[in-house]
C-alpha atoms as a PDB file:
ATOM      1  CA  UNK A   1      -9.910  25.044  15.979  1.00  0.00           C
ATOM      2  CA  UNK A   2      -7.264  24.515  13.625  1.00  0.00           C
ATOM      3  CA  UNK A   3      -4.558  25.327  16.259  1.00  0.00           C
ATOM      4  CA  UNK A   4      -6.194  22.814  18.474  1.00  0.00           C
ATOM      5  CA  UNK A   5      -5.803  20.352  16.201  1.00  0.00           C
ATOM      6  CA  UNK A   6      -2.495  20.757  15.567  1.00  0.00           C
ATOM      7  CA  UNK A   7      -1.767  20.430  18.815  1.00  0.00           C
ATOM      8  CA  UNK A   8      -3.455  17.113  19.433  1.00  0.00           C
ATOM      9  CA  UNK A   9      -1.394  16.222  16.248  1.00  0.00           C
ATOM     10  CA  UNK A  10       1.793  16.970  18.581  1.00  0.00           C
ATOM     11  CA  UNK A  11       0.801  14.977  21.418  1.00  0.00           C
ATOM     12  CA  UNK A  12      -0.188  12.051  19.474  1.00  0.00           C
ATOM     13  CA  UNK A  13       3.024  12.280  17.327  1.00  0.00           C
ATOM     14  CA  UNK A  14       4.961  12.508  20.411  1.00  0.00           C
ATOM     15  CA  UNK A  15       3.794   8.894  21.166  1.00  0.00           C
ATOM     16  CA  UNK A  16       3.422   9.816  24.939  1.00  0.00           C
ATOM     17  CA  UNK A  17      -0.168   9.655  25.177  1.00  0.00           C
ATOM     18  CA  UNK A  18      -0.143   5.892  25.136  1.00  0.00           C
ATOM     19  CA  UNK A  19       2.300   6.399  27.789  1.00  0.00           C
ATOM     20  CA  UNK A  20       0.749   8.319  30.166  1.00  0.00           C
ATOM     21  CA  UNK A  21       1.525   6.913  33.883  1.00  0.00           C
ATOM     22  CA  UNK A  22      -0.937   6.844  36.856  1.00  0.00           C
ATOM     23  CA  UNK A  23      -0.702   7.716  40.753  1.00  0.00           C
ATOM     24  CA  UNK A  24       0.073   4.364  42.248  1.00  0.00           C
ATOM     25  CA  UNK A  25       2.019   2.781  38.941  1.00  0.00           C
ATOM     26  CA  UNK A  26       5.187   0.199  39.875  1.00  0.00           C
ATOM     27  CA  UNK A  27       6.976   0.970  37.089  1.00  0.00           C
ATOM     28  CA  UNK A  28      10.668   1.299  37.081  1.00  0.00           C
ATOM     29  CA  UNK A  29      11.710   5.033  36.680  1.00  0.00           C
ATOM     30  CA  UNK A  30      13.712   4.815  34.368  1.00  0.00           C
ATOM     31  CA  UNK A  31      10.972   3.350  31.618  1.00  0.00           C
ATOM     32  CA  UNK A  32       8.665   6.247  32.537  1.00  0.00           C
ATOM     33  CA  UNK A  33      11.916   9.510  31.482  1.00  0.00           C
ATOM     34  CA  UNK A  34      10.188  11.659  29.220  1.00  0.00           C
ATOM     35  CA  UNK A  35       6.831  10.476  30.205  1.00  0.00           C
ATOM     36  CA  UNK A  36       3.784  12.345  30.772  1.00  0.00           C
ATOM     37  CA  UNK A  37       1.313  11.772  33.714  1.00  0.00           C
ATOM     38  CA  UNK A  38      -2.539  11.371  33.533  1.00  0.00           C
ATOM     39  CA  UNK A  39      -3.291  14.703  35.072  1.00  0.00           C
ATOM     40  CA  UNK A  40      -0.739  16.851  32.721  1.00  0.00           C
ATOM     41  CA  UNK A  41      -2.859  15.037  29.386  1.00  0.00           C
ATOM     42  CA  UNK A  42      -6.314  15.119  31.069  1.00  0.00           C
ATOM     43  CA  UNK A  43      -5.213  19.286  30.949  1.00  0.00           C
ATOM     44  CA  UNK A  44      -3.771  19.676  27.859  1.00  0.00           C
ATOM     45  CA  UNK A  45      -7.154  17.727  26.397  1.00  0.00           C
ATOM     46  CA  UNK A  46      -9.019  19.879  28.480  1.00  0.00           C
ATOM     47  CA  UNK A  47      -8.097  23.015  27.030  1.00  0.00           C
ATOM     48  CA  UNK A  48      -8.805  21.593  23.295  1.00  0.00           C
ATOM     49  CA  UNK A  49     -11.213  23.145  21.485  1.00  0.00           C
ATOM     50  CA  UNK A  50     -12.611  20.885  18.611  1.00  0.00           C
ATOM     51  CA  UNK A  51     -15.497  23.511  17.544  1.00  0.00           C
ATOM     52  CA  UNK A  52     -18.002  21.230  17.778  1.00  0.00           C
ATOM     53  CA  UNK A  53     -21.756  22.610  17.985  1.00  0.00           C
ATOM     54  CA  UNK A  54     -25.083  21.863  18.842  1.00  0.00           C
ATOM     55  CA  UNK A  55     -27.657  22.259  15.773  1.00  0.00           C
ATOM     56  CA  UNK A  56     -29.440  24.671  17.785  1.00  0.00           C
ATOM     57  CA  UNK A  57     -25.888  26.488  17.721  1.00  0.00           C
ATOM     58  CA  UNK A  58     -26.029  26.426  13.822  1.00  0.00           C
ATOM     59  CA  UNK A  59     -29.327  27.379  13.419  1.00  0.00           C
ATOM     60  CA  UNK A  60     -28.210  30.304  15.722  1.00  0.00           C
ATOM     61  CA  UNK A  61     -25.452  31.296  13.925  1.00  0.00           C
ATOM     62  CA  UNK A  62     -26.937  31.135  10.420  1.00  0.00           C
ATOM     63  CA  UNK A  63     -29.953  33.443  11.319  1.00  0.00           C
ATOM     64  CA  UNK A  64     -26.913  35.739  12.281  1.00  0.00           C
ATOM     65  CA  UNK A  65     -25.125  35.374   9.614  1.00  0.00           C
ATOM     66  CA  UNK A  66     -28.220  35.615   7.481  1.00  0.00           C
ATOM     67  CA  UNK A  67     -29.133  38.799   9.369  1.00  0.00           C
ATOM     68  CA  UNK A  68     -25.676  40.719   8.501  1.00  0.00           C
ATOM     69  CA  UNK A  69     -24.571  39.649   5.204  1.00  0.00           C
ATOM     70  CA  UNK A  70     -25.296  41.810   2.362  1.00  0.00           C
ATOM     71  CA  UNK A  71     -24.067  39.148  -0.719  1.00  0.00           C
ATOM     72  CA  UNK A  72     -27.106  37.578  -1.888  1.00  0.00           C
ATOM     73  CA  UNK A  73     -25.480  34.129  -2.572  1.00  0.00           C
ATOM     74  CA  UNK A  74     -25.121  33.765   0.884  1.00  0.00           C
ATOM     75  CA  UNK A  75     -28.127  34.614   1.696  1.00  0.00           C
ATOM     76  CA  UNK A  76     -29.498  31.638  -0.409  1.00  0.00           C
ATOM     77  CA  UNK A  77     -26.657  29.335   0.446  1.00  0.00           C
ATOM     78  CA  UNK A  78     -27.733  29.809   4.254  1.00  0.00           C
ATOM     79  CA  UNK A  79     -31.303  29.254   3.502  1.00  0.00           C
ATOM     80  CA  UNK A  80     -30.425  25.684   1.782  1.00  0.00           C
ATOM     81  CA  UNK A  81     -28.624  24.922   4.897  1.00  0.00           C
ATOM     82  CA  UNK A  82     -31.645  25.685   6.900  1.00  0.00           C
ATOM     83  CA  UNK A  83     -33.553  23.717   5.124  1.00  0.00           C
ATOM     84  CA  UNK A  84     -32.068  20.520   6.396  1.00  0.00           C
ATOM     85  CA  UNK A  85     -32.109  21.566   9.772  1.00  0.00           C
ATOM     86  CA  UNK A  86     -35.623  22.699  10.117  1.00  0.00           C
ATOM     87  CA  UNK A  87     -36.890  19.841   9.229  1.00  0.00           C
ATOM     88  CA  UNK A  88     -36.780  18.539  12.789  1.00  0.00           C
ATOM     89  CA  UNK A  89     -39.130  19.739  15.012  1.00  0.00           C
ATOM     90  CA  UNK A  90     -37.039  20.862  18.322  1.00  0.00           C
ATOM     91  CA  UNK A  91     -34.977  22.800  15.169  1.00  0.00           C
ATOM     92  CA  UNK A  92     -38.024  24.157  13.364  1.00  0.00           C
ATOM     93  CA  UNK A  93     -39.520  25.714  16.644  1.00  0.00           C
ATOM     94  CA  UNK A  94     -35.956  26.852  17.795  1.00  0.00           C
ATOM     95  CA  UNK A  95     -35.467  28.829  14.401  1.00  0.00           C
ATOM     96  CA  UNK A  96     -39.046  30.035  14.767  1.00  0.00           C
ATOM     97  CA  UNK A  97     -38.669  31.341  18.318  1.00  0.00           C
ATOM     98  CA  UNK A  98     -35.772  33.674  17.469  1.00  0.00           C
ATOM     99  CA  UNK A  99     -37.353  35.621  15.088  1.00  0.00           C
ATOM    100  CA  UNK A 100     -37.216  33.159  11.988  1.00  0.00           C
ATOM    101  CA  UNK A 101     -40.556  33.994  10.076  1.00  0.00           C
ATOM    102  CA  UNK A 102     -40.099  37.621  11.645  1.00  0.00           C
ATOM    103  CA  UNK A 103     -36.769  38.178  10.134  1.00  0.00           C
ATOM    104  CA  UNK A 104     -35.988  35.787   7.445  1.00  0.00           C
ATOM    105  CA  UNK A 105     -38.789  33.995   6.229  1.00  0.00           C
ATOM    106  CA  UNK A 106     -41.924  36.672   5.734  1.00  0.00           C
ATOM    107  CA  UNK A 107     -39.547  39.504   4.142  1.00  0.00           C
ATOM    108  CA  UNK A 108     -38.099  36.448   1.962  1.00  0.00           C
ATOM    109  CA  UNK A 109     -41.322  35.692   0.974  1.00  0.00           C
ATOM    110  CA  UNK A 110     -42.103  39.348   0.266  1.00  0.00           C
ATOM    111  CA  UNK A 111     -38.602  39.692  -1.652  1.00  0.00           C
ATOM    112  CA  UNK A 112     -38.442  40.970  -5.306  1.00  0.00           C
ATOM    113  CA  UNK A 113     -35.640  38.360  -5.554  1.00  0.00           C
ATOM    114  CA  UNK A 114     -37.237  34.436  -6.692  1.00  0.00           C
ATOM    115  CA  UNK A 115     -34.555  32.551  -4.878  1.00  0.00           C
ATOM    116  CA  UNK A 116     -35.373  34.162  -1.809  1.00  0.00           C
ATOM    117  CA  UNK A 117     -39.273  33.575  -2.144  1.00  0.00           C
ATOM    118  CA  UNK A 118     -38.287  29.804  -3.507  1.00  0.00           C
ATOM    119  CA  UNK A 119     -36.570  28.564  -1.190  1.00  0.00           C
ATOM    120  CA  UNK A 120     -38.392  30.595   2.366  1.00  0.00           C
ATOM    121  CA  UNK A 121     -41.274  28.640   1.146  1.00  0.00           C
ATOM    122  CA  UNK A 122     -39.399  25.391   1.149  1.00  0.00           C
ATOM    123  CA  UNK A 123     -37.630  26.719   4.816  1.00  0.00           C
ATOM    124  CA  UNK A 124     -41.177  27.320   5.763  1.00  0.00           C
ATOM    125  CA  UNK A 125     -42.633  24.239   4.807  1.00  0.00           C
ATOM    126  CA  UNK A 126     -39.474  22.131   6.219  1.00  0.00           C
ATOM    127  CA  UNK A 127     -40.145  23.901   9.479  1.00  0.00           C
ATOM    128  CA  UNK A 128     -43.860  24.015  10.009  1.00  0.00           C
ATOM    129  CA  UNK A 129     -44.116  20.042   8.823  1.00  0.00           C
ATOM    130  CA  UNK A 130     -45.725  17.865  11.620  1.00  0.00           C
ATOM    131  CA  UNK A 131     -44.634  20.360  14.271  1.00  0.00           C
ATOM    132  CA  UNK A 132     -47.966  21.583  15.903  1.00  0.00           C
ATOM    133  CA  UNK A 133     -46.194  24.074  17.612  1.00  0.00           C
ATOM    134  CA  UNK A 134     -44.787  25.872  14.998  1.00  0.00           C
ATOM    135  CA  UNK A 135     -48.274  25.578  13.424  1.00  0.00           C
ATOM    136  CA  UNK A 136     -49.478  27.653  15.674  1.00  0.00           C
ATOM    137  CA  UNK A 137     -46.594  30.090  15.858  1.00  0.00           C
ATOM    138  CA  UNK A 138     -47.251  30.931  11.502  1.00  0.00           C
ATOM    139  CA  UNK A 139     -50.829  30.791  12.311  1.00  0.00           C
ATOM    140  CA  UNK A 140     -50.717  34.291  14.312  1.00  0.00           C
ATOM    141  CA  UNK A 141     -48.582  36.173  11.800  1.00  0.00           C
ATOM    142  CA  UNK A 142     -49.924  36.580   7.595  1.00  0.00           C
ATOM    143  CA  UNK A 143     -48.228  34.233   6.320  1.00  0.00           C
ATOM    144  CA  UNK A 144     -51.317  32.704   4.668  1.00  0.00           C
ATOM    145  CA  UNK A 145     -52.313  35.428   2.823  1.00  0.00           C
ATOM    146  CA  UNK A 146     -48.540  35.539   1.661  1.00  0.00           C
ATOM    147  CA  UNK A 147     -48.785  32.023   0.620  1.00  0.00           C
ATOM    148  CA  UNK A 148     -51.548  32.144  -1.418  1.00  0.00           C
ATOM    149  CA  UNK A 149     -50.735  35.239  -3.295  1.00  0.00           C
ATOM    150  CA  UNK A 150     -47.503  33.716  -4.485  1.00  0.00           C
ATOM    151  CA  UNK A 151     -49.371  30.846  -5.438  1.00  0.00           C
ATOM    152  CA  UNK A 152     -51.933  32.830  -7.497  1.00  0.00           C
ATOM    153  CA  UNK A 153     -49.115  35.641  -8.745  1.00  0.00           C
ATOM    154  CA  UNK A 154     -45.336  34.132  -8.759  1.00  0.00           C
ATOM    155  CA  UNK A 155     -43.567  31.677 -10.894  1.00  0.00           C
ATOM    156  CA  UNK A 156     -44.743  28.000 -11.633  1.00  0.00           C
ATOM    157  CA  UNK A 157     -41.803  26.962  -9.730  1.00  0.00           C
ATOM    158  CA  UNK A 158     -42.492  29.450  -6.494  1.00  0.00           C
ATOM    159  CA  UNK A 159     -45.886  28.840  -6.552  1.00  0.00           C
ATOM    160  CA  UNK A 160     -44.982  24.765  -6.127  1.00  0.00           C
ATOM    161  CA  UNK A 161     -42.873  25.202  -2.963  1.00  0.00           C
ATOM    162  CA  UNK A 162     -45.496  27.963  -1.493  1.00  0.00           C
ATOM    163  CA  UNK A 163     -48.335  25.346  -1.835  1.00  0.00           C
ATOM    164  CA  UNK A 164     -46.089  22.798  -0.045  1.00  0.00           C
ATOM    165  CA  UNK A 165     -46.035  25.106   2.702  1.00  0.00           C
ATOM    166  CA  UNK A 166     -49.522  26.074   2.661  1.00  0.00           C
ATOM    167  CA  UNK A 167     -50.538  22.814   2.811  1.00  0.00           C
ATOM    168  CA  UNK A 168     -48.296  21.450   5.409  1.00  0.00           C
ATOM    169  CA  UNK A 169     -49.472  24.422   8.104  1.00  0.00           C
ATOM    170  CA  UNK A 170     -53.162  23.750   6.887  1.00  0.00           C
ATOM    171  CA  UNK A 171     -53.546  19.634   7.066  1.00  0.00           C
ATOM    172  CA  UNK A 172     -54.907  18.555  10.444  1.00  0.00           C
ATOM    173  CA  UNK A 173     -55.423  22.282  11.621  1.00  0.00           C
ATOM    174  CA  UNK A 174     -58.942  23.282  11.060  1.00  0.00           C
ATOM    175  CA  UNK A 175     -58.469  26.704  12.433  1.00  0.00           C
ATOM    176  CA  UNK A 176     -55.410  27.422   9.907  1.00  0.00           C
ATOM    177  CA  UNK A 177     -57.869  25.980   7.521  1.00  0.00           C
ATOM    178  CA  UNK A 178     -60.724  28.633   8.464  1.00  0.00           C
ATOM    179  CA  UNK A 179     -58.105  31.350   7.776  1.00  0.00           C
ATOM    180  CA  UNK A 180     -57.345  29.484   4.519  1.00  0.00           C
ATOM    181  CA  UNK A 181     -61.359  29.611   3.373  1.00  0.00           C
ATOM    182  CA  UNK A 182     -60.648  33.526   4.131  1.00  0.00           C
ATOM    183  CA  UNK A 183     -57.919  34.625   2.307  1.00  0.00           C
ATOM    184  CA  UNK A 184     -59.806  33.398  -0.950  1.00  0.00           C
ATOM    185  CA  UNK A 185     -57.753  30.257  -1.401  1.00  0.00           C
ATOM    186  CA  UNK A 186     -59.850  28.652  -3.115  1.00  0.00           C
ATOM    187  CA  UNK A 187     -61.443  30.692  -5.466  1.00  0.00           C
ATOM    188  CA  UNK A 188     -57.681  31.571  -6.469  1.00  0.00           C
ATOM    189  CA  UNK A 189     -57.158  27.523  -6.828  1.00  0.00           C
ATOM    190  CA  UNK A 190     -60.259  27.110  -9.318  1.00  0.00           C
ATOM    191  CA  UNK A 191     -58.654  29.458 -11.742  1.00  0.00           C
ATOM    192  CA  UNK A 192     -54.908  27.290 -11.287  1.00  0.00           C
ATOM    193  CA  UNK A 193     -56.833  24.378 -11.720  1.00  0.00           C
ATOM    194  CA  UNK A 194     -59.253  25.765 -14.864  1.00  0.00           C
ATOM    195  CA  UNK A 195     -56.355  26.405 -16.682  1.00  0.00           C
ATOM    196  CA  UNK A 196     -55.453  24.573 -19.818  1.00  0.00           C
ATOM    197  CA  UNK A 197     -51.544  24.713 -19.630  1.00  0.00           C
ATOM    198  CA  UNK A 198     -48.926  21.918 -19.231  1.00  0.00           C
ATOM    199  CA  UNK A 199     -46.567  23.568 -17.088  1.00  0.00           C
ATOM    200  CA  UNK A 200     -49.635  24.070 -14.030  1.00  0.00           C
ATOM    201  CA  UNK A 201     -49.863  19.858 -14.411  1.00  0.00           C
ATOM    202  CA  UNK A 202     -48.172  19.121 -11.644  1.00  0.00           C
ATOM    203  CA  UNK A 203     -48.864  21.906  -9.045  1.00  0.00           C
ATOM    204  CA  UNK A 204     -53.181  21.420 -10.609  1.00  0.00           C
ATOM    205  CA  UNK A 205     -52.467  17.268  -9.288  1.00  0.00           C
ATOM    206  CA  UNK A 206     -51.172  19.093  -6.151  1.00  0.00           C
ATOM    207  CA  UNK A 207     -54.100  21.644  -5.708  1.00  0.00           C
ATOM    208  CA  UNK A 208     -56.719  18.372  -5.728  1.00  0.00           C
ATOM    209  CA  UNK A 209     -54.730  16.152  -3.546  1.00  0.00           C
ATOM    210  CA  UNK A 210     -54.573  18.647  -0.950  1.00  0.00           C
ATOM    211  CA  UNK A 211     -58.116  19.833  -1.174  1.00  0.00           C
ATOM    212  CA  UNK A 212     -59.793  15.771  -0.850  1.00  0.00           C
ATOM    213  CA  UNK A 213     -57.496  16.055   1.817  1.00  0.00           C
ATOM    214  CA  UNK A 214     -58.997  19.064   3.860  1.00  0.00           C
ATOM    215  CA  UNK A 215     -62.440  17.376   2.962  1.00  0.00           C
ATOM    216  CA  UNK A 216     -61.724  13.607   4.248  1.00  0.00           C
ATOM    217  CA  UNK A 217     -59.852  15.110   7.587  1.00  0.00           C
ATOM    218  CA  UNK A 218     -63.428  15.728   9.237  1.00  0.00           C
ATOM    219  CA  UNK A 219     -65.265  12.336   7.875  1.00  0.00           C
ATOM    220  CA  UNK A 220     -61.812  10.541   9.683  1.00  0.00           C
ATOM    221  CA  UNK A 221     -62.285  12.664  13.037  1.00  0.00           C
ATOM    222  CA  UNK A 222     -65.828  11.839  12.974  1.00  0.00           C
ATOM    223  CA  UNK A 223     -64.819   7.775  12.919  1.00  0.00           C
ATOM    224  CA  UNK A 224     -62.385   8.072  15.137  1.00  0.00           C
ATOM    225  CA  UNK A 225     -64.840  10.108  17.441  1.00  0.00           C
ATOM    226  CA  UNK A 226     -67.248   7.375  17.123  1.00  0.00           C
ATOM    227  CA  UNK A 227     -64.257   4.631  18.006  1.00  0.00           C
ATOM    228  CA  UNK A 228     -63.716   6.365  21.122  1.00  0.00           C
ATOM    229  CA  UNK A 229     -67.177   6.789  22.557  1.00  0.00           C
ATOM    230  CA  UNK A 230     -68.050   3.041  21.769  1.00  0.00           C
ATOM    231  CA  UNK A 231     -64.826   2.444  24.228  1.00  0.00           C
ATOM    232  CA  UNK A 232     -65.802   5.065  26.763  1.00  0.00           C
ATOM    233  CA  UNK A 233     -62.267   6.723  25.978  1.00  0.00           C
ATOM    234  CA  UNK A 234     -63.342  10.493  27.584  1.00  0.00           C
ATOM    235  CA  UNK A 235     -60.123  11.770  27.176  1.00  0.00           C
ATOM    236  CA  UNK A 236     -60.093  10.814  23.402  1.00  0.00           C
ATOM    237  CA  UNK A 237     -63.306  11.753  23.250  1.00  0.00           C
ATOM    238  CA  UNK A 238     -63.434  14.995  24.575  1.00  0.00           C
ATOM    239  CA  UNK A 239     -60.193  15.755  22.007  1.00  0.00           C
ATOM    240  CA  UNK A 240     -62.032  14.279  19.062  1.00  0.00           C
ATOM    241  CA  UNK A 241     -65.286  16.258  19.764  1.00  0.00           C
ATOM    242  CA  UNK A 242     -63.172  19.658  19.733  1.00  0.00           C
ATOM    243  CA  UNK A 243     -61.528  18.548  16.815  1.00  0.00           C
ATOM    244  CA  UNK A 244     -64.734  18.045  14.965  1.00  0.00           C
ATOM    245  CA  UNK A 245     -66.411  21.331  16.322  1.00  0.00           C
ATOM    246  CA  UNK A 246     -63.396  23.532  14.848  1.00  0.00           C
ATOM    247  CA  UNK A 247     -63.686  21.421  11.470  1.00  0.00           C
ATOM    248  CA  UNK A 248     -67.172  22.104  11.565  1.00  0.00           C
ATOM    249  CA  UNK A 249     -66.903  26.118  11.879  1.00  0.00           C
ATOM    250  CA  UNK A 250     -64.034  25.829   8.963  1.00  0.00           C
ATOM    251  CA  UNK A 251     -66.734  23.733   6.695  1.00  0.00           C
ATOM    252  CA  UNK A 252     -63.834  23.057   3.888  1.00  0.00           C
ATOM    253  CA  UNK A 253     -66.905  21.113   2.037  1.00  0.00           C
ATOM    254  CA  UNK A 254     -69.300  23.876   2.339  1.00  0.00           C
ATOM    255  CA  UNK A 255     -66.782  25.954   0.761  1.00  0.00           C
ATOM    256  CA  UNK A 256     -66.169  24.311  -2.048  1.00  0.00           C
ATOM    257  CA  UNK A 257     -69.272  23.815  -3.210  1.00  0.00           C
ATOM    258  CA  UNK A 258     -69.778  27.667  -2.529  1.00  0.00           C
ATOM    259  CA  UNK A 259     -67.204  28.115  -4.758  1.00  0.00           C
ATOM    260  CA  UNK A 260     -68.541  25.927  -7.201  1.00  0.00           C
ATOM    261  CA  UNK A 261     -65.724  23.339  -7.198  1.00  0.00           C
ATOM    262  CA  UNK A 262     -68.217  20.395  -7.948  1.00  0.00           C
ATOM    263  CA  UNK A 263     -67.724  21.503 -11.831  1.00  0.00           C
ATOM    264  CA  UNK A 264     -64.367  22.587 -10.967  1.00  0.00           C
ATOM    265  CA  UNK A 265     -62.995  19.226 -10.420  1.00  0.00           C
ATOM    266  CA  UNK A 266     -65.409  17.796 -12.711  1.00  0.00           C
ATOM    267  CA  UNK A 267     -64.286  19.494 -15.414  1.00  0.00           C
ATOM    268  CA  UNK A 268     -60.456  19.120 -14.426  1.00  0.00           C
ATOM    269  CA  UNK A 269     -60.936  15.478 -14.027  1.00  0.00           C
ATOM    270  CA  UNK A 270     -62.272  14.697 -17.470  1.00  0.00           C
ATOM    271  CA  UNK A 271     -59.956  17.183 -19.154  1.00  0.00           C
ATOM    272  CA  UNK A 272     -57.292  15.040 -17.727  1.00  0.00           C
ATOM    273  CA  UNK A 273     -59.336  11.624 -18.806  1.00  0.00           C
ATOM    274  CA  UNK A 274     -59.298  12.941 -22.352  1.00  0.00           C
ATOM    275  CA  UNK A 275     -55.185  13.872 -22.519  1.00  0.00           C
ATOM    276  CA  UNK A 276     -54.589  10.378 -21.541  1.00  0.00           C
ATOM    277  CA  UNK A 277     -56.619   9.256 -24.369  1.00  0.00           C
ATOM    278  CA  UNK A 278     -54.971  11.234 -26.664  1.00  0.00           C
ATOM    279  CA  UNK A 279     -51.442  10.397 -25.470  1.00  0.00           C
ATOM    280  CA  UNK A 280     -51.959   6.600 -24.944  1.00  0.00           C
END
């Protein structure tokens, strides 16, 4: 690249490219010495090589590079650069079909090393956001049961980024949500939640936003199922019936109050009521 560049320098210093003369040009001869023609600086451009890539190129080349280096910096250094490219969904499924969870994310996860399991969570999340597709793809492997052990095991600040990723795969998927119910989730929340400690604030606020969430996705898909039969929408309706059914066999609601979280929350929701009493 750099070569390339310094010949484009050359050309542009030689001030010729402004010069350049065509086919059927009148000029007089003698203005056009030293002069290049059209076709000699369409082929000298032509064999330029600026380096410039695709972002499914990138994403390509740091899974390589990811896969071969043995520095550990790196390593990290190519999963922050990941994470701004997963975000977008062609990206996220791109990464995902060459191998991504397979061979970066679930032995990151797995790692004995906590910026490797940090920031594959955040990777995983970035990926997996919106992108039903790549849903799916996570769905099939264990990365659940990964997710919530790190929640219920790691660090405050692992177990953060792994419940933004958890809860990104599980919101509008009831069937991710079934699996969710059966890798203990959330008896392994109630403890997080029972807990009396400062530093679990923030990912506690984050454990009870996502779970009214799972419970008010079927009451919405119910109204919006309603909508759609008053307006003899079938298509709508047939997708919104489906939608409900799988909800329905996931039963977030029956499982919490299986798992007692009526007290649960109760009890976390006062506790709160009564630090902001004694702080204000």
């Amino acid at each position: 690249m750099d070569g390339s560049l310094r010949r484009l320098d050359r050309i542009l210093r030689s001030g010729k490219l402004s010069g350049f003369i065509l086919a059927e040009s009148e000029s007089d001869p003698k203005d056009l010495a030293g002069q290049r023609s059209y076709e000699e600086i369409k082929k000298e451009f032509d064999t330029l090589d600026f380096g410039v890539r695709t972002e499914a190129e990138i994403i390509t080349e740091l899974h390589k590079d990811y896969m071969q280096t043995k520095d550990d910096k790196r390593k990290v250094q190519i999963l922050v650069d990941l994470e701004y490219y997963v975000h977008q969904i062609d990206n996220g499924l791109n990464f995902l079909k060459m191998g991504g969870l397979r061979d970066i994310i679930i032995p990151g996860l797995n790692s004995s090393f906590e910026d490797f399991r940090l920031n594959c969570a955040y990777v995983f999340g970035n990926c997996v956001q919106n992108n039903i597709k790549a849903q799916i793809m996570a769905y099939e492997t264990k990365i659940i049961e990964i997710l919530v052990r790190l929640i219920a095991t790691d660090t405050v600040e692992v177990k953060n980024k792994c419940l933004y990723g958890l809860s990104v795969l599980c919101l509008q998927f009831p069937i991710a949500q079934k699996k969710l119910v059966e890798s203990g989730a959330l008896s392994e929340f109630a403890l997080i939640v029972s807990q009396r400690d400062p530093i679990l604030s923030k990912l506690q606020k984050k454990i009870i936003v996502f779970l009214y969430d799972l419970v008010l996705e079927p009451e919405l898909t119910k109204q919006n199922l309603q909508y759609y039969q008053n307006q003899n929408e079938t298509d709508n309706v047939e997708m919104y019936s489906e939608k409900l059914r799988q909800y329905n066999v996931s039963n977030i609601k029956g499982q919490l109050l299986a798992n007692n979280w009526c007290y649960v929350a109760n009890t976390y929701l006062k506790r709160v009521y009564e630090e902001s009493i004694t702080i204000g």
